[in-house]
N, C-alpha and C. Protein backbone atom coordinates (compact mmCIF):
# COMPACT_ATOMS: atom_id res chain seq x y z
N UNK A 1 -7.22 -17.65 34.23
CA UNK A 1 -5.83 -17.33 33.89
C UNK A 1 -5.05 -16.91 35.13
N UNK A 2 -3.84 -16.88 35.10
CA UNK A 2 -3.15 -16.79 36.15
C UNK A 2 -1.36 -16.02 35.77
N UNK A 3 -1.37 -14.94 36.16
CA UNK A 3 0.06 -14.22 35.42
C UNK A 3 0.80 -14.25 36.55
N UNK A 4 2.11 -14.25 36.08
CA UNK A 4 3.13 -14.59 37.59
C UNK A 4 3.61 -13.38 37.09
N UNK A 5 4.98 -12.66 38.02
CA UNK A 5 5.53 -11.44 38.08
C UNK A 5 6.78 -11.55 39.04
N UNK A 6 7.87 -11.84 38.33
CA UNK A 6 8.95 -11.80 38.75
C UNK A 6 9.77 -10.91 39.00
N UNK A 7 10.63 -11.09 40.44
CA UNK A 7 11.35 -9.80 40.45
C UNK A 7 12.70 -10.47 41.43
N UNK A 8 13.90 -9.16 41.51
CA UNK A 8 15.09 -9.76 41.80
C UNK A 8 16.38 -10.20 41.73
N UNK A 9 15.89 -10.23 39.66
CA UNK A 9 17.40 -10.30 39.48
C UNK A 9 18.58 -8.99 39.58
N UNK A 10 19.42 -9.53 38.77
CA UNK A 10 20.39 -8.78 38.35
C UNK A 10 21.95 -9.57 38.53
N UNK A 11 22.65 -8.52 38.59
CA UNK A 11 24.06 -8.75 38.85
C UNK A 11 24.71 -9.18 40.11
N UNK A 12 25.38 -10.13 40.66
CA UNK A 12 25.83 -10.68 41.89
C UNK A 12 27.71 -10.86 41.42
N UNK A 13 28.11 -10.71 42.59
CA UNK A 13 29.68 -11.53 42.38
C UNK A 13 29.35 -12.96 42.85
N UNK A 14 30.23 -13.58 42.42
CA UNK A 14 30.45 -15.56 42.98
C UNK A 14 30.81 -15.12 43.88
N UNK A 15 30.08 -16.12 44.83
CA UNK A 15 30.06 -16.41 46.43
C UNK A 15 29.01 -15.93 47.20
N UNK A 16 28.32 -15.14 46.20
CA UNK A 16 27.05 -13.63 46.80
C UNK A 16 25.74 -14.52 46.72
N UNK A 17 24.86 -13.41 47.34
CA UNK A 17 23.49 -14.07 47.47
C UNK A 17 22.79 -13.49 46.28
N UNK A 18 21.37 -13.83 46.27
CA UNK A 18 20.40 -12.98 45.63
C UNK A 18 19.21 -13.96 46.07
N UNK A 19 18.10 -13.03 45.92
CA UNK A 19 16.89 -13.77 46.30
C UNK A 19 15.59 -12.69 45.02
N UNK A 20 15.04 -14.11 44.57
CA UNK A 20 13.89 -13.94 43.75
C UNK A 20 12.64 -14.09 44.19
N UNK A 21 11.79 -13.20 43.81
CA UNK A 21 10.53 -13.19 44.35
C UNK A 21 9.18 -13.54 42.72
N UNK A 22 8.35 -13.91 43.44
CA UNK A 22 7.14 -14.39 42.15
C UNK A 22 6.13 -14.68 42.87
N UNK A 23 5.13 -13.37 41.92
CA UNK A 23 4.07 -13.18 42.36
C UNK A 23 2.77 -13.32 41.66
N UNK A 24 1.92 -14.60 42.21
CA UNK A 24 1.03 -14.57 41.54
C UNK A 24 -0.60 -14.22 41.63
N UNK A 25 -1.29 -13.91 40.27
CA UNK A 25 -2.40 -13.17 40.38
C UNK A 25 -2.92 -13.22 39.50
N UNK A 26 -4.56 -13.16 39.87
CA UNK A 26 -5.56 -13.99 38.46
C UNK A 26 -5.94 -15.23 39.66
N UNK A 27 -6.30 -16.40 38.92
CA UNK A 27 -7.19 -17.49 39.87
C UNK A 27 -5.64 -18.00 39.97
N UNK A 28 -5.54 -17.81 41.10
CA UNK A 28 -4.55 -18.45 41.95
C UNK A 28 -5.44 -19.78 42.97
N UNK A 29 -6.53 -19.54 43.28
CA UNK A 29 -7.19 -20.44 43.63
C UNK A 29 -6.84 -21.84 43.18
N UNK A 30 -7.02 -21.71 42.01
CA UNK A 30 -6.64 -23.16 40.92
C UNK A 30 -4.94 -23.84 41.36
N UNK A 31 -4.52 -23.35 41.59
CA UNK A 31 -2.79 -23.36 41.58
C UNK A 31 -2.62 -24.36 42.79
N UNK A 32 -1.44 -25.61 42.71
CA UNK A 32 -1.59 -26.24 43.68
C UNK A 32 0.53 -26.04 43.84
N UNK A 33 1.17 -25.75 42.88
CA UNK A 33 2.53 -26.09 42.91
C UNK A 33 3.24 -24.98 42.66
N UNK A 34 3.91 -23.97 42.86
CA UNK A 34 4.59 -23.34 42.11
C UNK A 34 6.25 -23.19 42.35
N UNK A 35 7.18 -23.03 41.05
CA UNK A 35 8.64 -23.02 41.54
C UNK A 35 9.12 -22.68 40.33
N UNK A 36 10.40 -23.29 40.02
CA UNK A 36 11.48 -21.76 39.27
C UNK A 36 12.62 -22.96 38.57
N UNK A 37 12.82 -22.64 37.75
CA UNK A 37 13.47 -23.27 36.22
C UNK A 37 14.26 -21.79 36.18
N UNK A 38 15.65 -22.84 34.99
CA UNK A 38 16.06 -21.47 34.86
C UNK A 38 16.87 -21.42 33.36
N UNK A 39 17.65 -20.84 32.68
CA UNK A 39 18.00 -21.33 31.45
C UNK A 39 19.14 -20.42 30.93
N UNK A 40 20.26 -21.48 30.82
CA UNK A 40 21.38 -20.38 30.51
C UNK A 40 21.60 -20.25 28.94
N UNK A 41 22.48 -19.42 28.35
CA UNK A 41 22.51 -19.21 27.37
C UNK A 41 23.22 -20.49 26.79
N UNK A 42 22.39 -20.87 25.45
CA UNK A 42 22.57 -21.87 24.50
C UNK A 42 22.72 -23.59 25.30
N UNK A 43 21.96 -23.17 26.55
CA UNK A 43 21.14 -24.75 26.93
C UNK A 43 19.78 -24.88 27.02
N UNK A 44 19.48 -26.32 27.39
CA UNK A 44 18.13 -26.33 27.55
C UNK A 44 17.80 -25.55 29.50
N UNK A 45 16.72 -25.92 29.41
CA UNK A 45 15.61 -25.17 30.64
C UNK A 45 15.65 -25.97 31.15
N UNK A 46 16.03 -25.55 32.94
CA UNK A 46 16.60 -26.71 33.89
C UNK A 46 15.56 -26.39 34.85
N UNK A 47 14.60 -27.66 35.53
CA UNK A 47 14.03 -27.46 36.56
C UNK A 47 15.19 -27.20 37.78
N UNK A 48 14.63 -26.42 38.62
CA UNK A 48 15.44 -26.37 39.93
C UNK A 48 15.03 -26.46 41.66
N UNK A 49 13.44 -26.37 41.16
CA UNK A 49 12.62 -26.56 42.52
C UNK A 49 11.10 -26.14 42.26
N UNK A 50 10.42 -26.98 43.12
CA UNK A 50 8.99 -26.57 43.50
C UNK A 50 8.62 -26.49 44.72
N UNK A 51 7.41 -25.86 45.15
CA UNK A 51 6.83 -25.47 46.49
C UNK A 51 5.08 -26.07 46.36
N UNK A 52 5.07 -27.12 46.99
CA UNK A 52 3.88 -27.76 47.34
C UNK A 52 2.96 -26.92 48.32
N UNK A 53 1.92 -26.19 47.88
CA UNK A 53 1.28 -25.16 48.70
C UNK A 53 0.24 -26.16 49.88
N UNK A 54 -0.30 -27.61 49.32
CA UNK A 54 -0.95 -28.26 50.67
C UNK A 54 -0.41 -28.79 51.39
N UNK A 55 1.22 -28.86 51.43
CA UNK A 55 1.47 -29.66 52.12
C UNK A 55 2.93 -28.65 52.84
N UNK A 56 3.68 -28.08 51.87
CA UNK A 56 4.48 -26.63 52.20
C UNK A 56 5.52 -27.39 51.70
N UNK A 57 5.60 -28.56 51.54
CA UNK A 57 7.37 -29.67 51.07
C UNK A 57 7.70 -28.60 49.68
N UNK A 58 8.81 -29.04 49.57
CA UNK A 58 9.77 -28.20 48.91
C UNK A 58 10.50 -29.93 47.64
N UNK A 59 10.88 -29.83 46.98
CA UNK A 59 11.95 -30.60 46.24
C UNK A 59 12.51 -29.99 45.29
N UNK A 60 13.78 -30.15 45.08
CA UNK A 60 14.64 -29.80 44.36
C UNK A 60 15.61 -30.73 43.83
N UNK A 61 16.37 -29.72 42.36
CA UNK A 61 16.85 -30.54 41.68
C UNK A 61 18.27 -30.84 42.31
N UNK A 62 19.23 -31.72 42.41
CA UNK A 62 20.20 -32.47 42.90
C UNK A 62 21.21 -31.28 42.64
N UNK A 63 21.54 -30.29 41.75
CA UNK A 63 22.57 -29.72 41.21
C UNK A 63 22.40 -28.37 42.05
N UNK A 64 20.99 -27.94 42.90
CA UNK A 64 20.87 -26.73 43.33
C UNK A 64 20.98 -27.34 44.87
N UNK A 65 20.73 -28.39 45.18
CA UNK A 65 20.22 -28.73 46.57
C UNK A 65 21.38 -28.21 47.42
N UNK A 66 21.40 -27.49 48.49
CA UNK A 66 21.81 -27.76 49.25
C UNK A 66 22.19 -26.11 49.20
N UNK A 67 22.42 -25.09 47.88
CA UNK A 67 22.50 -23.91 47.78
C UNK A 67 21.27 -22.71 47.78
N UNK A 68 20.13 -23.26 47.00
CA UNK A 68 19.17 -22.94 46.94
C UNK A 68 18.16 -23.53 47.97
N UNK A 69 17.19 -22.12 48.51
CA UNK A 69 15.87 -22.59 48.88
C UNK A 69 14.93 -22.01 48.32
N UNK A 70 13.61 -23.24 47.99
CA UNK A 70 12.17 -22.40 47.77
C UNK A 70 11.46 -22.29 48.89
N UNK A 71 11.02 -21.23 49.06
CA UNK A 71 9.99 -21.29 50.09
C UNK A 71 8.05 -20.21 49.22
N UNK A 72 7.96 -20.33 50.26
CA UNK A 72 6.33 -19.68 50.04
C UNK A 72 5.50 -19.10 50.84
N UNK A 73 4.26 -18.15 50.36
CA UNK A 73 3.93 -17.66 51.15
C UNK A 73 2.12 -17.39 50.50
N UNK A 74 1.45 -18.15 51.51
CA UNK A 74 0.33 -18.44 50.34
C UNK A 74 -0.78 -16.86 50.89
N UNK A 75 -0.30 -16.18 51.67
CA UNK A 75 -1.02 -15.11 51.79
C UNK A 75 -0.96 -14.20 50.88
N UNK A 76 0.26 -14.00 49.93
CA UNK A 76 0.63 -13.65 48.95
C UNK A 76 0.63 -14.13 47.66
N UNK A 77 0.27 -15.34 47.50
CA UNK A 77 0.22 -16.29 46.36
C UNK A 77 2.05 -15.64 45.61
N UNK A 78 2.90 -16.18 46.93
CA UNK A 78 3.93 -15.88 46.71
C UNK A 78 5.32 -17.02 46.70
N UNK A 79 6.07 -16.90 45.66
CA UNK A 79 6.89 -18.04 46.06
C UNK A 79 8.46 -17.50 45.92
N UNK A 80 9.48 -17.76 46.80
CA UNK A 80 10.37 -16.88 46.96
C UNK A 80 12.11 -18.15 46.46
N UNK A 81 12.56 -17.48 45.57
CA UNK A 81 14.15 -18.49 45.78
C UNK A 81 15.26 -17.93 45.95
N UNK A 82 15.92 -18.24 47.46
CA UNK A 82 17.11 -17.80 48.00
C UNK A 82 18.32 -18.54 47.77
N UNK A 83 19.32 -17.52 46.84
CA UNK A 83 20.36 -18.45 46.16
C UNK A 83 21.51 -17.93 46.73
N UNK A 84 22.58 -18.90 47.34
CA UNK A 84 23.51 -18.36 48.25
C UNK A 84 24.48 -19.23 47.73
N UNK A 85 25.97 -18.85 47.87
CA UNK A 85 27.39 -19.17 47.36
C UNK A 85 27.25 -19.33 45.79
N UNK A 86 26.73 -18.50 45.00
CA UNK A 86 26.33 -18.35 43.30
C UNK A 86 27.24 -18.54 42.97
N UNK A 87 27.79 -19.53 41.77
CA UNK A 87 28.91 -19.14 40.58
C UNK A 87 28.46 -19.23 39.38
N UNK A 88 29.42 -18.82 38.90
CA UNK A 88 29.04 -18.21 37.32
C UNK A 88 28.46 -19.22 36.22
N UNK A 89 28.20 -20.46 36.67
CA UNK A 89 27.78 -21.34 35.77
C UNK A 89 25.96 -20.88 36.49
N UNK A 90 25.81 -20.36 37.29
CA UNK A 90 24.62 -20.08 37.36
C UNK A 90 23.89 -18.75 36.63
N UNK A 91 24.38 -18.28 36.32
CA UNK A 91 24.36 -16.93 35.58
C UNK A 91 22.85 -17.53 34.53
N UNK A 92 22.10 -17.37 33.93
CA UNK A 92 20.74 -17.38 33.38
C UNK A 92 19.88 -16.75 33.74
N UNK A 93 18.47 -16.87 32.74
CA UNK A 93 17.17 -16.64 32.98
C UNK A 93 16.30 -17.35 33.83
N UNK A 94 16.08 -16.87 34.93
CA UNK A 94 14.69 -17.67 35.83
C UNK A 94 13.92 -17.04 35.80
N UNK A 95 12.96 -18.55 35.75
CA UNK A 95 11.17 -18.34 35.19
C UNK A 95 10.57 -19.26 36.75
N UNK A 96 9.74 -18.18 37.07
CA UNK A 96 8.68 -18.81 37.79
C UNK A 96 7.65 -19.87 37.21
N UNK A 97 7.24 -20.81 38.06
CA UNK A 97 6.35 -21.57 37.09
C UNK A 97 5.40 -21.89 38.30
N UNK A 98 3.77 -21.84 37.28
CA UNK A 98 3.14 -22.53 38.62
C UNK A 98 1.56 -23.46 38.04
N UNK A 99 1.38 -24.30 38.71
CA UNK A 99 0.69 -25.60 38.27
C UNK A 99 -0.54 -25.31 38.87
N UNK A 100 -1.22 -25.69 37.91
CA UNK A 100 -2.74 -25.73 38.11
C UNK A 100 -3.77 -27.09 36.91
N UNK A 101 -4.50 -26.33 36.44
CA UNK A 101 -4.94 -27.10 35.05
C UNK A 101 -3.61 -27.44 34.30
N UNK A 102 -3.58 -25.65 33.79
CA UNK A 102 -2.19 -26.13 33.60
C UNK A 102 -0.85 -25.84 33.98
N UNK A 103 -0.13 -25.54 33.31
CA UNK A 103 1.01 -24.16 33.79
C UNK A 103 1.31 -23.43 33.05
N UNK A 104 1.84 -22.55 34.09
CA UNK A 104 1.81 -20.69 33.64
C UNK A 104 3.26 -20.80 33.94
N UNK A 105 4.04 -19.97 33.14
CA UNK A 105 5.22 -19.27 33.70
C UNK A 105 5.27 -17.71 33.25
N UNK A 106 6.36 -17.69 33.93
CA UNK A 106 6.65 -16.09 34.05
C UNK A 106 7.23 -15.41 32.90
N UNK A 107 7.58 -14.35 32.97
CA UNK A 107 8.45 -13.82 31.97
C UNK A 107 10.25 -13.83 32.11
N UNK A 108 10.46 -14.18 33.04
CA UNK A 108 11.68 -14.55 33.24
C UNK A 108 12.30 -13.17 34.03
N UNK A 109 13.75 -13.41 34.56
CA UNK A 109 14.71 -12.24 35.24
C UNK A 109 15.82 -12.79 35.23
N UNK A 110 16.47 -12.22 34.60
CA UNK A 110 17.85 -12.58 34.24
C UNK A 110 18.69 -12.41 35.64
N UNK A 111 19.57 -13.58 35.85
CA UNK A 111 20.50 -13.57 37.10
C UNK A 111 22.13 -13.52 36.26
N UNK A 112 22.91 -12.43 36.28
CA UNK A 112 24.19 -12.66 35.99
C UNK A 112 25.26 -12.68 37.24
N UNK A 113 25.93 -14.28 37.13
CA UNK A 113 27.00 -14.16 38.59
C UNK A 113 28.17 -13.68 38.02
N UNK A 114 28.83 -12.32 38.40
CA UNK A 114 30.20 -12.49 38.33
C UNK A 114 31.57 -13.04 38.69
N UNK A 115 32.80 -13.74 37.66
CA UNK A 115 33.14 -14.13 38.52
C UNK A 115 34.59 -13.21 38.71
């Protein structure tokens, strides 16, 4: 088993940063991918990026690119997302997620952007 542990959110103004952290623990061994979905109220659950731990590549979804980064840190079985110029259509729940057999996600941390 493998439990992730998110931390980070909260409240931002539009235009502001915030950065999320997720931490995982249990057989992390197993784990080859991990990254961060997120889900606003009364939509579906939007991928937004993953972090390839053998190789370190990053991809992301078209709608975050260029605002968001994932990065990682495998000494930590850690994966980090830095979100810069936020607006309020970003405001949701992000869930860490991370791939192995199968996948695990997190419990989520609510990000509210003000605008």
């Amino acid at each position: 088993q493998v439990q992730l542990v998110e931390s980070g959110g909260g409240l931002v103004q539009a235009g502001g940063s915030l950065r999320l952290s997720c931490a995982a623990s249990g057989r992390t061994s197993s784990l080859y991918r991990m990254g961060w979905f997120r889900q606003a109220p009364g939509k579906a659950r939007e991928f937004l990026g993953h972090f390839r731990w053998s190789s370190s590549s990053t991809t992301y979804a078209d709608s975050v690119k260029g605002r968001f980064t994932i990065t990682g840190d495998s000494a930590k079985n850690a994966v980090y997302l830095q979100m810069n110029s936020l607006k309020s259509e970003d405001t949701a729940v992000y869930y860490c997620t991370a791939s192995g057999a199968t996948t695990y996600w997190g419990q989520g941390t609510q990000v509210t952007v003000s605008s």
